[in-house]
Each structure stands twice: as C-alpha cells, then as structure tokens.
PDB file of N, CA and C in Angstrom:
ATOM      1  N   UNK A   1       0.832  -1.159   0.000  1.00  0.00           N
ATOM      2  CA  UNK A   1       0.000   0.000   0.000  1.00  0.00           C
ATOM      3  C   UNK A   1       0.882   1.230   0.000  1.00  0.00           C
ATOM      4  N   UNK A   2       0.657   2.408  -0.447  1.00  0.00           N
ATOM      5  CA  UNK A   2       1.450   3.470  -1.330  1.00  0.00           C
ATOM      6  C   UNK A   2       0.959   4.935  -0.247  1.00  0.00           C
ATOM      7  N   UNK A   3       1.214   4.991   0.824  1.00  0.00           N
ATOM      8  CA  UNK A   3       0.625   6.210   1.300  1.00  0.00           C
ATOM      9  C   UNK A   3       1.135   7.563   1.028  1.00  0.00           C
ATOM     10  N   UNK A   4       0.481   8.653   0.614  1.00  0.00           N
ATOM     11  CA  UNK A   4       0.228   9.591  -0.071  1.00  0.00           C
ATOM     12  C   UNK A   4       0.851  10.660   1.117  1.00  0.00           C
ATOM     13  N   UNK A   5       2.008  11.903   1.282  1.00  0.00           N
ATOM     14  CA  UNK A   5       2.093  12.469   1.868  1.00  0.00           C
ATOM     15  C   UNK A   5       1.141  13.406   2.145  1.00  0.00           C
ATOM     16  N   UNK A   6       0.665  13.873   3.165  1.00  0.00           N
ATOM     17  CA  UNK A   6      -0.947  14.832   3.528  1.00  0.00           C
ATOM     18  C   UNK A   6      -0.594  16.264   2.906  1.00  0.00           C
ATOM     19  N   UNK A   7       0.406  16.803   2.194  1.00  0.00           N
ATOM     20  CA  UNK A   7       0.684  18.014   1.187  1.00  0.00           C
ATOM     21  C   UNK A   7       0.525  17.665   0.073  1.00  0.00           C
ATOM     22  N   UNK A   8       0.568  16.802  -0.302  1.00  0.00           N
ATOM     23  CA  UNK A   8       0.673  16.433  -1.696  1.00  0.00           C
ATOM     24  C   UNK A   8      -0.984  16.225  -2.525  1.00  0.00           C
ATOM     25  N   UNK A   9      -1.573  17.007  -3.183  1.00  0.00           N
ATOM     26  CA  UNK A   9      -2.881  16.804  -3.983  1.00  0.00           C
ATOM     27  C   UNK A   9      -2.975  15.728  -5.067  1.00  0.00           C
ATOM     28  N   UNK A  10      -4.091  15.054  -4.983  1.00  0.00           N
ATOM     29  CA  UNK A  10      -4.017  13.921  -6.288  1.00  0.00           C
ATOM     30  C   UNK A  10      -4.595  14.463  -7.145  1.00  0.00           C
ATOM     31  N   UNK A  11      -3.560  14.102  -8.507  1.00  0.00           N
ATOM     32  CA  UNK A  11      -4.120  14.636  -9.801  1.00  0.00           C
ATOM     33  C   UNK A  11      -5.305  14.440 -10.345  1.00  0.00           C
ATOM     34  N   UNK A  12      -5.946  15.767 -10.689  1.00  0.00           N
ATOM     35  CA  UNK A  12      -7.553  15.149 -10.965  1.00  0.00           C
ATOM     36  C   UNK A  12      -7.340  14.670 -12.918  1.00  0.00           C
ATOM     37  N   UNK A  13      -8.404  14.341 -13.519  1.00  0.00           N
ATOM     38  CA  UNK A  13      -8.248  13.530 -14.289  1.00  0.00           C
ATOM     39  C   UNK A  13      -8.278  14.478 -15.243  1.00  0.00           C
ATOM     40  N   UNK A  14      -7.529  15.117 -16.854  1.00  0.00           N
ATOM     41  CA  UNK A  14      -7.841  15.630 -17.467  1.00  0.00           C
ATOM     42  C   UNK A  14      -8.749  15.190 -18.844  1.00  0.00           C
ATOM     43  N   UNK A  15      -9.811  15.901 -19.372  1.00  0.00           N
ATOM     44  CA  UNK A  15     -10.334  15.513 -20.573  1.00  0.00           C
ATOM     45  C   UNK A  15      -9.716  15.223 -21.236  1.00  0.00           C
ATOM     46  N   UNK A  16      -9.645  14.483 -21.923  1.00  0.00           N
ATOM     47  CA  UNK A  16      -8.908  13.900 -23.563  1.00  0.00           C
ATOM     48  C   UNK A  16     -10.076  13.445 -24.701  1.00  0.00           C
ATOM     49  N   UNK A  17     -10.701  14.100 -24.520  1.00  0.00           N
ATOM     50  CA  UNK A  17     -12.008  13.646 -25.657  1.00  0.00           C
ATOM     51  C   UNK A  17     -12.587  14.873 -26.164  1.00  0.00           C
ATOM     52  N   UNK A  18     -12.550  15.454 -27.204  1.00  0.00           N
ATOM     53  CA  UNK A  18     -13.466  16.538 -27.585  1.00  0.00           C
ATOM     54  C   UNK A  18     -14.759  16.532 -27.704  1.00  0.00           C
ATOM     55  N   UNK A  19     -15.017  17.517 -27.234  1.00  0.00           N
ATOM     56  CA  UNK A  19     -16.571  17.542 -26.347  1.00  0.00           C
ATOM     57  C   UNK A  19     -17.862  17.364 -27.598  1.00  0.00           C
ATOM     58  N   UNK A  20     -17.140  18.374 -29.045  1.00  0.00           N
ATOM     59  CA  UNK A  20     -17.953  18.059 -30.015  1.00  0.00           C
ATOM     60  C   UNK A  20     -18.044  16.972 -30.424  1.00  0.00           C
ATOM     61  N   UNK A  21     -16.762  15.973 -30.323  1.00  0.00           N
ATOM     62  CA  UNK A  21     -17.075  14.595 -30.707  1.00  0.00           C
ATOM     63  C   UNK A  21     -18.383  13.674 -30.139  1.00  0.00           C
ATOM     64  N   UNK A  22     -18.032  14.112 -29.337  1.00  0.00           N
ATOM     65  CA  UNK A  22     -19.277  13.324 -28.466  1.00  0.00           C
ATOM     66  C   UNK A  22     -20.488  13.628 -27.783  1.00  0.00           C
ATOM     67  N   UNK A  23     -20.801  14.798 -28.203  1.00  0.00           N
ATOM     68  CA  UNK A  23     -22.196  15.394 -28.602  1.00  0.00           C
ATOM     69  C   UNK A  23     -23.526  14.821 -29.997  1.00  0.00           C
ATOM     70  N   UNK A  24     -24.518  14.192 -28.836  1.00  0.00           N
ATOM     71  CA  UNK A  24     -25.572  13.785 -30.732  1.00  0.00           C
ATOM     72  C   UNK A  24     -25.818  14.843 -31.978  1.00  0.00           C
ATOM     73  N   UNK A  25     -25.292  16.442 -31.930  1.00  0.00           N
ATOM     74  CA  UNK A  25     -25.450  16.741 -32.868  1.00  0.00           C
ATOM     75  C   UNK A  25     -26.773  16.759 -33.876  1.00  0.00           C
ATOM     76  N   UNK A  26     -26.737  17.553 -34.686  1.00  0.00           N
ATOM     77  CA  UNK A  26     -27.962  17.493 -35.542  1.00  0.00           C
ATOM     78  C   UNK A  26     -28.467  16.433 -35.885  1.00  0.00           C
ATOM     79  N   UNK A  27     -28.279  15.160 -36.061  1.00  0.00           N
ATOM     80  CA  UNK A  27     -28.511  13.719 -36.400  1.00  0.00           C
ATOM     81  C   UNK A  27     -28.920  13.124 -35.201  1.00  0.00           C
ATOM     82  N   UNK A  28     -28.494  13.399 -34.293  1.00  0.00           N
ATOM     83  CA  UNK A  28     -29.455  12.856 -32.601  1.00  0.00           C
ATOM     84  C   UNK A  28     -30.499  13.686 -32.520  1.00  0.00           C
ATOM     85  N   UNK A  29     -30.812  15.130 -32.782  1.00  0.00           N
ATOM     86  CA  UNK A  29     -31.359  15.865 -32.328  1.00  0.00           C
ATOM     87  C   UNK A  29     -32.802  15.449 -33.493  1.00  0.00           C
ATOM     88  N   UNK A  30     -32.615  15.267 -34.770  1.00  0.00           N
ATOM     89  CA  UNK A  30     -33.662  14.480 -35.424  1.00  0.00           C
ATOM     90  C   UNK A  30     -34.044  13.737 -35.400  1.00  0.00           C
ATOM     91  N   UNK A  31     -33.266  12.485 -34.901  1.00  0.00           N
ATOM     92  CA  UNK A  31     -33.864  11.169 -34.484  1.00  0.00           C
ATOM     93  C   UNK A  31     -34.584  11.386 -33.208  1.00  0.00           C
ATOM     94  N   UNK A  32     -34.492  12.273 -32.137  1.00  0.00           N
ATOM     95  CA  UNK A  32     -35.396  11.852 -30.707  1.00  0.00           C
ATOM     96  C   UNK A  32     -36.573  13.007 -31.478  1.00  0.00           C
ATOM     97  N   UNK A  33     -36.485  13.796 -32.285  1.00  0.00           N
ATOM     98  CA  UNK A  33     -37.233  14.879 -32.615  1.00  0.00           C
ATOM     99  C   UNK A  33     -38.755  14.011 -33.521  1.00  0.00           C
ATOM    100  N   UNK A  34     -38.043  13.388 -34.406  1.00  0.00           N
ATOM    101  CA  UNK A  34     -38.944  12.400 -34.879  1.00  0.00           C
ATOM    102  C   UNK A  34     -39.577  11.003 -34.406  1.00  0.00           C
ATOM    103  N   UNK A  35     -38.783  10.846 -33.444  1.00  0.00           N
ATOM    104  CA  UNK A  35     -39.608   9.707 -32.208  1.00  0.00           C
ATOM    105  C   UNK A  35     -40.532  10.679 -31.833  1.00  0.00           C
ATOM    106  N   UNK A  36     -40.373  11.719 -30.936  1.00  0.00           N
ATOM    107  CA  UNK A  36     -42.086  12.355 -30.481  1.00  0.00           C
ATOM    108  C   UNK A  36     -42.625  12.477 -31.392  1.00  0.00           C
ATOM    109  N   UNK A  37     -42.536  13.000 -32.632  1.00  0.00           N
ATOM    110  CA  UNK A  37     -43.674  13.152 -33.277  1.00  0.00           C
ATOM    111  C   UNK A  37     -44.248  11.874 -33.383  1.00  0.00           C
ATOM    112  N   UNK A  38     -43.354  10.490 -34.075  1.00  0.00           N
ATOM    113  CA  UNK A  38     -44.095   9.233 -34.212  1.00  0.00           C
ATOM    114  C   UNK A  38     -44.782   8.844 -32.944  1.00  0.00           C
ATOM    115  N   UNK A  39     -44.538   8.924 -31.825  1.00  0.00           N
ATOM    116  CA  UNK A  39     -45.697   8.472 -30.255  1.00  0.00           C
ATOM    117  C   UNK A  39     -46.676   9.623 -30.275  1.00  0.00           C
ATOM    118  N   UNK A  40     -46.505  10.950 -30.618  1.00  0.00           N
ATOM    119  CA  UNK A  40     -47.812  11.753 -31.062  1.00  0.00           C
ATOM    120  C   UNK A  40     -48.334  11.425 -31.596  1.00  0.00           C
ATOM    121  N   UNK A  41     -48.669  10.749 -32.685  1.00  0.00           N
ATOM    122  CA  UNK A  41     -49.234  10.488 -34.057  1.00  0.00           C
ATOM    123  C   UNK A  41     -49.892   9.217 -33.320  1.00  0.00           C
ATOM    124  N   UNK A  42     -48.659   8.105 -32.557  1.00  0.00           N
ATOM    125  CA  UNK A  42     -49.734   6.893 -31.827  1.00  0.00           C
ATOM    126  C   UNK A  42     -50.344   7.528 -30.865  1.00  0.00           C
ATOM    127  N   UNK A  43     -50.179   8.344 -30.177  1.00  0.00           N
ATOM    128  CA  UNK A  43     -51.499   8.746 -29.459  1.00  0.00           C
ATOM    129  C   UNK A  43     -52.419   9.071 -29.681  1.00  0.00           C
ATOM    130  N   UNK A  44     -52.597   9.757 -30.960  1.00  0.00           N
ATOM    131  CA  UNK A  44     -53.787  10.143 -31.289  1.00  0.00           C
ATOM    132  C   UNK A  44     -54.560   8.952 -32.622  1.00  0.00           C
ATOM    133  N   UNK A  45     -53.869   8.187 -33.187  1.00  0.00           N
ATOM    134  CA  UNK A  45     -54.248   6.828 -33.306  1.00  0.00           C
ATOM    135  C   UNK A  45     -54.931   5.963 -32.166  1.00  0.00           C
ATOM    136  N   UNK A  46     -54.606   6.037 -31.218  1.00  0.00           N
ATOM    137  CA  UNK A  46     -55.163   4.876 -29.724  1.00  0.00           C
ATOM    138  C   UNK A  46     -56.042   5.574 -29.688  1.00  0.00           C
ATOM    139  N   UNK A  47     -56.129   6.936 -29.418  1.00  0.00           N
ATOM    140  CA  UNK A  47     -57.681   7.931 -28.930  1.00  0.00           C
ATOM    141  C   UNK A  47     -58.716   7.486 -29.846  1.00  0.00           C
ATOM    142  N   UNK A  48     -58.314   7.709 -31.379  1.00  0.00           N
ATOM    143  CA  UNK A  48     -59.841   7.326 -32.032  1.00  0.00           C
ATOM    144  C   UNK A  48     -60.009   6.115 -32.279  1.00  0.00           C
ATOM    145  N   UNK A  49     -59.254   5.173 -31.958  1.00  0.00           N
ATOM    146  CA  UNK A  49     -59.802   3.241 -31.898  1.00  0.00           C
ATOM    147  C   UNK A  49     -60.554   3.320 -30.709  1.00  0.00           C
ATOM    148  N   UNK A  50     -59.771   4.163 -29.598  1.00  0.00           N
ATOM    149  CA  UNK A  50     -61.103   3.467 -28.118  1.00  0.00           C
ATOM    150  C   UNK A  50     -62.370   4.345 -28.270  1.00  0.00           C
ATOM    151  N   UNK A  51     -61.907   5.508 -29.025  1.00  0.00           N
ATOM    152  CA  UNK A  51     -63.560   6.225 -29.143  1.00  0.00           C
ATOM    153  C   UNK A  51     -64.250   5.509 -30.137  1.00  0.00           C
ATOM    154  N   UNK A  52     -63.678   4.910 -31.331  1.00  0.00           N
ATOM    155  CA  UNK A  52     -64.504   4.334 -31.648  1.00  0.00           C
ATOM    156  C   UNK A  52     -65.166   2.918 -31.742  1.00  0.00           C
ATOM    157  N   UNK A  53     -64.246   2.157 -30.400  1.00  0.00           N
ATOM    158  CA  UNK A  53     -65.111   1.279 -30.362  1.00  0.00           C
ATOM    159  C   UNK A  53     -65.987   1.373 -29.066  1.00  0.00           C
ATOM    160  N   UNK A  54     -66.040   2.323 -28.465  1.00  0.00           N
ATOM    161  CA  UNK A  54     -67.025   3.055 -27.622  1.00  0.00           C
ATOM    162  C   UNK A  54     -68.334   3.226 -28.200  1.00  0.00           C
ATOM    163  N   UNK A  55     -67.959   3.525 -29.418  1.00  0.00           N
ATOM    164  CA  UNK A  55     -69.630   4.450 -30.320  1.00  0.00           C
ATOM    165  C   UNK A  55     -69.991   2.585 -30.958  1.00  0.00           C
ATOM    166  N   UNK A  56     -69.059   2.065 -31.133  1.00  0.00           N
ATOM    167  CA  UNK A  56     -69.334   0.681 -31.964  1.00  0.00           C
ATOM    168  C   UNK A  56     -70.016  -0.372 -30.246  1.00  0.00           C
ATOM    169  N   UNK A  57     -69.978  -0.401 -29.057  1.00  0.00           N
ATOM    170  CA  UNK A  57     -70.534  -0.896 -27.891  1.00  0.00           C
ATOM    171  C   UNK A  57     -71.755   0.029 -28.269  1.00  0.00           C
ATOM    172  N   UNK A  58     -71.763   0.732 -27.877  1.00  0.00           N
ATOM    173  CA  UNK A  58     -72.963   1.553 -27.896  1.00  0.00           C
ATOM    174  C   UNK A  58     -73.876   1.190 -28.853  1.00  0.00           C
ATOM    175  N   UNK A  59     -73.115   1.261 -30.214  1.00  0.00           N
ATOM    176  CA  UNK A  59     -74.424   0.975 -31.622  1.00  0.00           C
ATOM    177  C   UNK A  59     -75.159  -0.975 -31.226  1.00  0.00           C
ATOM    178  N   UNK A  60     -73.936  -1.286 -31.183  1.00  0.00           N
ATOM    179  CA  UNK A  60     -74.619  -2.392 -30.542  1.00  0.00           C
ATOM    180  C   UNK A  60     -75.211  -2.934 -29.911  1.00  0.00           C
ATOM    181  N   UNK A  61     -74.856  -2.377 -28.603  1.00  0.00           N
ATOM    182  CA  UNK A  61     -76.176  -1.791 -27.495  1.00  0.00           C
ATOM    183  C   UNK A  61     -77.590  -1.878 -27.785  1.00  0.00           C
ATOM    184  N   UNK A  62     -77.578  -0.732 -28.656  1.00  0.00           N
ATOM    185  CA  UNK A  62     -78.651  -0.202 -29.101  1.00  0.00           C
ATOM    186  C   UNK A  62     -79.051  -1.715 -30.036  1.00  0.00           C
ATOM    187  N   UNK A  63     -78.687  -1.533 -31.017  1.00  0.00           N
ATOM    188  CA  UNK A  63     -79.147  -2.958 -31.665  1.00  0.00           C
ATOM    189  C   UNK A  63     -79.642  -3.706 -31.541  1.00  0.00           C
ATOM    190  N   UNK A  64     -79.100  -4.733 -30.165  1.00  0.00           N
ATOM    191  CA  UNK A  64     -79.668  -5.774 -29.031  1.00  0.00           C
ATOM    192  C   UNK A  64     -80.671  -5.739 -28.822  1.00  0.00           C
ATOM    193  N   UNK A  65     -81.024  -4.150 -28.235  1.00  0.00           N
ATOM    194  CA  UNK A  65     -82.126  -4.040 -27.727  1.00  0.00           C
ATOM    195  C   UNK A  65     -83.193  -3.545 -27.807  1.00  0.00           C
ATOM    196  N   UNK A  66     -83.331  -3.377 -29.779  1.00  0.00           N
ATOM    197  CA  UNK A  66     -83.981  -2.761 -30.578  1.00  0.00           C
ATOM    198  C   UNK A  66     -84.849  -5.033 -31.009  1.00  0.00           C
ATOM    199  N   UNK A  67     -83.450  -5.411 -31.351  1.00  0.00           N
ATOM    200  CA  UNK A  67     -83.768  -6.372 -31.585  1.00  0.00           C
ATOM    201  C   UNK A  67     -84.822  -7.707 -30.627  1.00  0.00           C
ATOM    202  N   UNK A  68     -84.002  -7.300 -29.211  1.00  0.00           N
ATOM    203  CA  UNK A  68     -84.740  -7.926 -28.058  1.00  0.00           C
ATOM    204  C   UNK A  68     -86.319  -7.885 -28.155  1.00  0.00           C
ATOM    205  N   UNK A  69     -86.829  -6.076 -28.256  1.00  0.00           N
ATOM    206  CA  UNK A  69     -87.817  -5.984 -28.426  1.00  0.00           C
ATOM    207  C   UNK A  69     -88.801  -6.373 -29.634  1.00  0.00           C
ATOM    208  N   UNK A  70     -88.122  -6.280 -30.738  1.00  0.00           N
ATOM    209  CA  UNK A  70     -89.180  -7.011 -31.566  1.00  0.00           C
ATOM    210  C   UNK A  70     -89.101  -8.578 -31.398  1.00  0.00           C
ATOM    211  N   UNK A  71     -88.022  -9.165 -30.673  1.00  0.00           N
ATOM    212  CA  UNK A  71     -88.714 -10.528 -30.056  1.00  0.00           C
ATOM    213  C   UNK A  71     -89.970 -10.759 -29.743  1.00  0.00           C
ATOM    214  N   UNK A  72     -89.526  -9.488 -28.857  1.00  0.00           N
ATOM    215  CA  UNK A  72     -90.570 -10.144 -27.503  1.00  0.00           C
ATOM    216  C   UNK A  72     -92.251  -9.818 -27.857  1.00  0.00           C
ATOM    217  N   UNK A  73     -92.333  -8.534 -28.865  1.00  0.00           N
ATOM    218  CA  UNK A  73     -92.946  -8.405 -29.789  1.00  0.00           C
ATOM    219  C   UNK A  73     -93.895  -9.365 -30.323  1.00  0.00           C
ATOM    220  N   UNK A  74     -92.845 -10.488 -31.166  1.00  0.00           N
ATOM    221  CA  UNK A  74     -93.248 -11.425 -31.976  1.00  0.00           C
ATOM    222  C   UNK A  74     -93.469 -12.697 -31.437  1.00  0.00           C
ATOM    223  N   UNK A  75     -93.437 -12.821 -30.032  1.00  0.00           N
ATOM    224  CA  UNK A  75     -93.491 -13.948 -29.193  1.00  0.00           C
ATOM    225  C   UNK A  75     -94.565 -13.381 -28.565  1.00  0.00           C
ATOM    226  N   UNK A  76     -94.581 -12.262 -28.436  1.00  0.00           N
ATOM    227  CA  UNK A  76     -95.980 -11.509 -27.920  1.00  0.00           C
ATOM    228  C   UNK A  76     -97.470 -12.038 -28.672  1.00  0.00           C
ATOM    229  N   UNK A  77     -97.132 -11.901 -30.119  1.00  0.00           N
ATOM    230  CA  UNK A  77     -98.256 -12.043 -31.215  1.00  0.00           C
ATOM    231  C   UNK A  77     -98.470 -13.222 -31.493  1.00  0.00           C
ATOM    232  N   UNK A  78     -97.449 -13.734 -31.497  1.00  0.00           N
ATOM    233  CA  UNK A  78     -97.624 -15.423 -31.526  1.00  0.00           C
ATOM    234  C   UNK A  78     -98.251 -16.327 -30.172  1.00  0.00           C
ATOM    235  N   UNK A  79     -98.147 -15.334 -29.025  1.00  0.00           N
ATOM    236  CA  UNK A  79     -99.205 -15.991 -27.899  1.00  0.00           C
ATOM    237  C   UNK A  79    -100.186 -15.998 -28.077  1.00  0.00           C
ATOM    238  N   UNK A  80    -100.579 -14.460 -28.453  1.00  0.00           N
ATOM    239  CA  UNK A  80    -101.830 -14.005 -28.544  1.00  0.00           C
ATOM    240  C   UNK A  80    -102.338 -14.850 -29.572  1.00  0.00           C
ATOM    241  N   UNK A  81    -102.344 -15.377 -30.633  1.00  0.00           N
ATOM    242  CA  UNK A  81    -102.834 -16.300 -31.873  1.00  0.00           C
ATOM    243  C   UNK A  81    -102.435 -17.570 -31.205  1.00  0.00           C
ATOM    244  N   UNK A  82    -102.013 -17.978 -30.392  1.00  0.00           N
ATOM    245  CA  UNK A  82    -101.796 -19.228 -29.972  1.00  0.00           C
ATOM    246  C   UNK A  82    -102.957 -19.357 -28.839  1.00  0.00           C
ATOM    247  N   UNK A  83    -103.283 -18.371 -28.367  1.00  0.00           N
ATOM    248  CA  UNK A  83    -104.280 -18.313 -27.264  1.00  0.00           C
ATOM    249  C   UNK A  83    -105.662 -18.520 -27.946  1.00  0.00           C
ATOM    250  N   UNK A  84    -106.107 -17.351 -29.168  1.00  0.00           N
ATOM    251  CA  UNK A  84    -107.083 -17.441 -29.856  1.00  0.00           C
ATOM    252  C   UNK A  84    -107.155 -18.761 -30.660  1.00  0.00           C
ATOM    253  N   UNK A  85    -106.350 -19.057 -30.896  1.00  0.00           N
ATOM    254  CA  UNK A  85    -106.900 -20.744 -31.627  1.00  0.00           C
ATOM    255  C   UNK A  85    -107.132 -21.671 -30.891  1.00  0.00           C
ATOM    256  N   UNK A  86    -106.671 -22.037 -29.497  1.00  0.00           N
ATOM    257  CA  UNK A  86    -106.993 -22.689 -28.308  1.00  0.00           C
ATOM    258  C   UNK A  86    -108.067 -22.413 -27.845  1.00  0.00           C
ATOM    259  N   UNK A  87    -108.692 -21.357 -27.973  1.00  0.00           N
ATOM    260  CA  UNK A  87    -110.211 -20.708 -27.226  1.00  0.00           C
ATOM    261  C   UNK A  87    -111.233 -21.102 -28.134  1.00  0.00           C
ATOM    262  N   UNK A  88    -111.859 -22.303 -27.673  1.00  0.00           N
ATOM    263  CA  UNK A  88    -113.093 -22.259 -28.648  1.00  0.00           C
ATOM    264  C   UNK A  88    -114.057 -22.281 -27.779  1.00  0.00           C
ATOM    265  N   UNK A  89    -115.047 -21.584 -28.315  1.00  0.00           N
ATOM    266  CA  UNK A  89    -116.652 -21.230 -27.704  1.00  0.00           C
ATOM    267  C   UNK A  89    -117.946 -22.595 -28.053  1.00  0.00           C
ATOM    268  N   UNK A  90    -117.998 -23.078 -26.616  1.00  0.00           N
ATOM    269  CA  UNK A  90    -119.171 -24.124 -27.163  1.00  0.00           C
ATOM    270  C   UNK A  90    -119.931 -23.920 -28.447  1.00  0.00           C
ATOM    271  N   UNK A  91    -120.031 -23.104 -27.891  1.00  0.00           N
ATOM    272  CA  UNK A  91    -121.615 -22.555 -28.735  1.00  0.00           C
ATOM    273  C   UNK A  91    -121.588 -22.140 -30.209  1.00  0.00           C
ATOM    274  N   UNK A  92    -120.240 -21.716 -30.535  1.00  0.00           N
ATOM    275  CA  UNK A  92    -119.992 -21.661 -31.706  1.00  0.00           C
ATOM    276  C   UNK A  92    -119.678 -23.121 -32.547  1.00  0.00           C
ATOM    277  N   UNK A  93    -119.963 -23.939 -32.002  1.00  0.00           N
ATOM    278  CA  UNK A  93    -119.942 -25.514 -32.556  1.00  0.00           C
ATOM    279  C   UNK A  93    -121.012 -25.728 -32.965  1.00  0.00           C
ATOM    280  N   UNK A  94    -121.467 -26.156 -34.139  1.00  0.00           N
ATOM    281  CA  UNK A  94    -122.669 -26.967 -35.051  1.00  0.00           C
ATOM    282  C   UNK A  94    -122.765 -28.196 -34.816  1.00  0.00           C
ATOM    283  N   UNK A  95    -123.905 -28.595 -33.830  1.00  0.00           N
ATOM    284  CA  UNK A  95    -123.568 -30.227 -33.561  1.00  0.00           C
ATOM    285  C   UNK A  95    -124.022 -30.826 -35.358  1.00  0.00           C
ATOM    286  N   UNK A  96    -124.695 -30.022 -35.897  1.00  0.00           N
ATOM    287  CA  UNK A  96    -124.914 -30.880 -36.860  1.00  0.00           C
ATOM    288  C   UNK A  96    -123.491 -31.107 -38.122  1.00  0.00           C
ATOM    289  N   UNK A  97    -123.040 -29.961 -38.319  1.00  0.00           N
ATOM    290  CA  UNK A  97    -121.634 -29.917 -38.623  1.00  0.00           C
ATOM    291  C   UNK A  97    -120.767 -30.601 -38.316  1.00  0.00           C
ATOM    292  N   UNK A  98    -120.835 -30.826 -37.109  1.00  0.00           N
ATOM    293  CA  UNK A  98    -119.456 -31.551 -35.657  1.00  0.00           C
ATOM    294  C   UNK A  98    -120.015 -33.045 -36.753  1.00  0.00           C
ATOM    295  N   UNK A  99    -121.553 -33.582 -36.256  1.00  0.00           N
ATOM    296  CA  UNK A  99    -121.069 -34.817 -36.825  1.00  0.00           C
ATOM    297  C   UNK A  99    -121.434 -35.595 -35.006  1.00  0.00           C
ATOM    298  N   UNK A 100    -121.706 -34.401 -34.284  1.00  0.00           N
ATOM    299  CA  UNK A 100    -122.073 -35.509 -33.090  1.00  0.00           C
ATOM    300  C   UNK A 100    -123.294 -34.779 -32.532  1.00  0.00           C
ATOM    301  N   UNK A 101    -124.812 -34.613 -33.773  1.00  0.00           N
ATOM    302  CA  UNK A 101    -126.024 -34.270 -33.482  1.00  0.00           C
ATOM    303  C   UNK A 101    -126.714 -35.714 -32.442  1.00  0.00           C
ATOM    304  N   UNK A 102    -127.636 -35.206 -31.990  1.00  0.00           N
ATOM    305  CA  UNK A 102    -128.077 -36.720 -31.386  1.00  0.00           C
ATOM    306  C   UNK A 102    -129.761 -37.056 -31.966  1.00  0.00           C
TER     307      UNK A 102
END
C-alpha cells in the first residue's frame, strides 16, 4: 500500500475527448425529434380506436335491444294467436256440422 504524503494533492483527471465529438449533434437531435412526433401520431391513433369502439358498444347496445324488443314483440303475437286458436266457444260448434247431433 502506497501512502500519499498529507501536502501532496491527487491529480484530478484531465479531458482527452473533444466535447464536439461526443455530442448527438444534428442527427441525434432528429432522431429523438422524430420519435415524439411518431408516439404523437400513436397517441392520437389509440384515442380514435377506443372512441370508436365506444360508439361501436354503444351501436350495438342499441341494436340488441332494438332487436330484443321485436322478439318479444313477436313472441308476444304469436301468444296471442296461440291463445285465440286454443279458445273455442261451445256454442260456436254446429252439432250438426261436428257430426255428433243426437
């Protein structure tokens, strides 16, 4: 081990690299310049896919339950005619017609 007399300062390190060398320069400064713009451009790409599959839930939504209802509609009308053909009135029977006059 090499101990250092307590007058003596240790040499600090001098640069040996020119500073312009190793600066990104106009060619770094376009490449990060044109990355934001390209993640701008995806951001506002992502905004109108989730808005529009927001309006596309919604239309569908709606659809369902445009559709639901004329089900229920048509299951409605089809009771009702299922009810009326099941309902027959004595009295509207012709025993002689029927076939069981006495």
């Amino acid at each position: 081990m090499h101990i250092l007399p307590a007058g003596l300062a240790t040499p600090s390190p001098s640069m040996t690299v020119d500073p312009d060398v190793v600066t990104p320069g106009f060619i770094g400064f376009v490449a990060i310049a044109l990355v934001a713009v390209v993640v701008v451009f995806l951001i506002i790409d992502m905004l109108r896919r989730i808005r529009r599959a927001g309006y596309r839930a919604d239309v569908n939504e709606q659809l369902d339950a445009e559709a639901a209802a004329q089900l229920d509609a048509e299951a409605a009308g089809q009771a009702e005619a299922a009810t009326r053909a099941s309902d027959v009135d004595d009295q509207d029977i012709d025993p002689v017609e029927d076939g069981t006059a006495r």
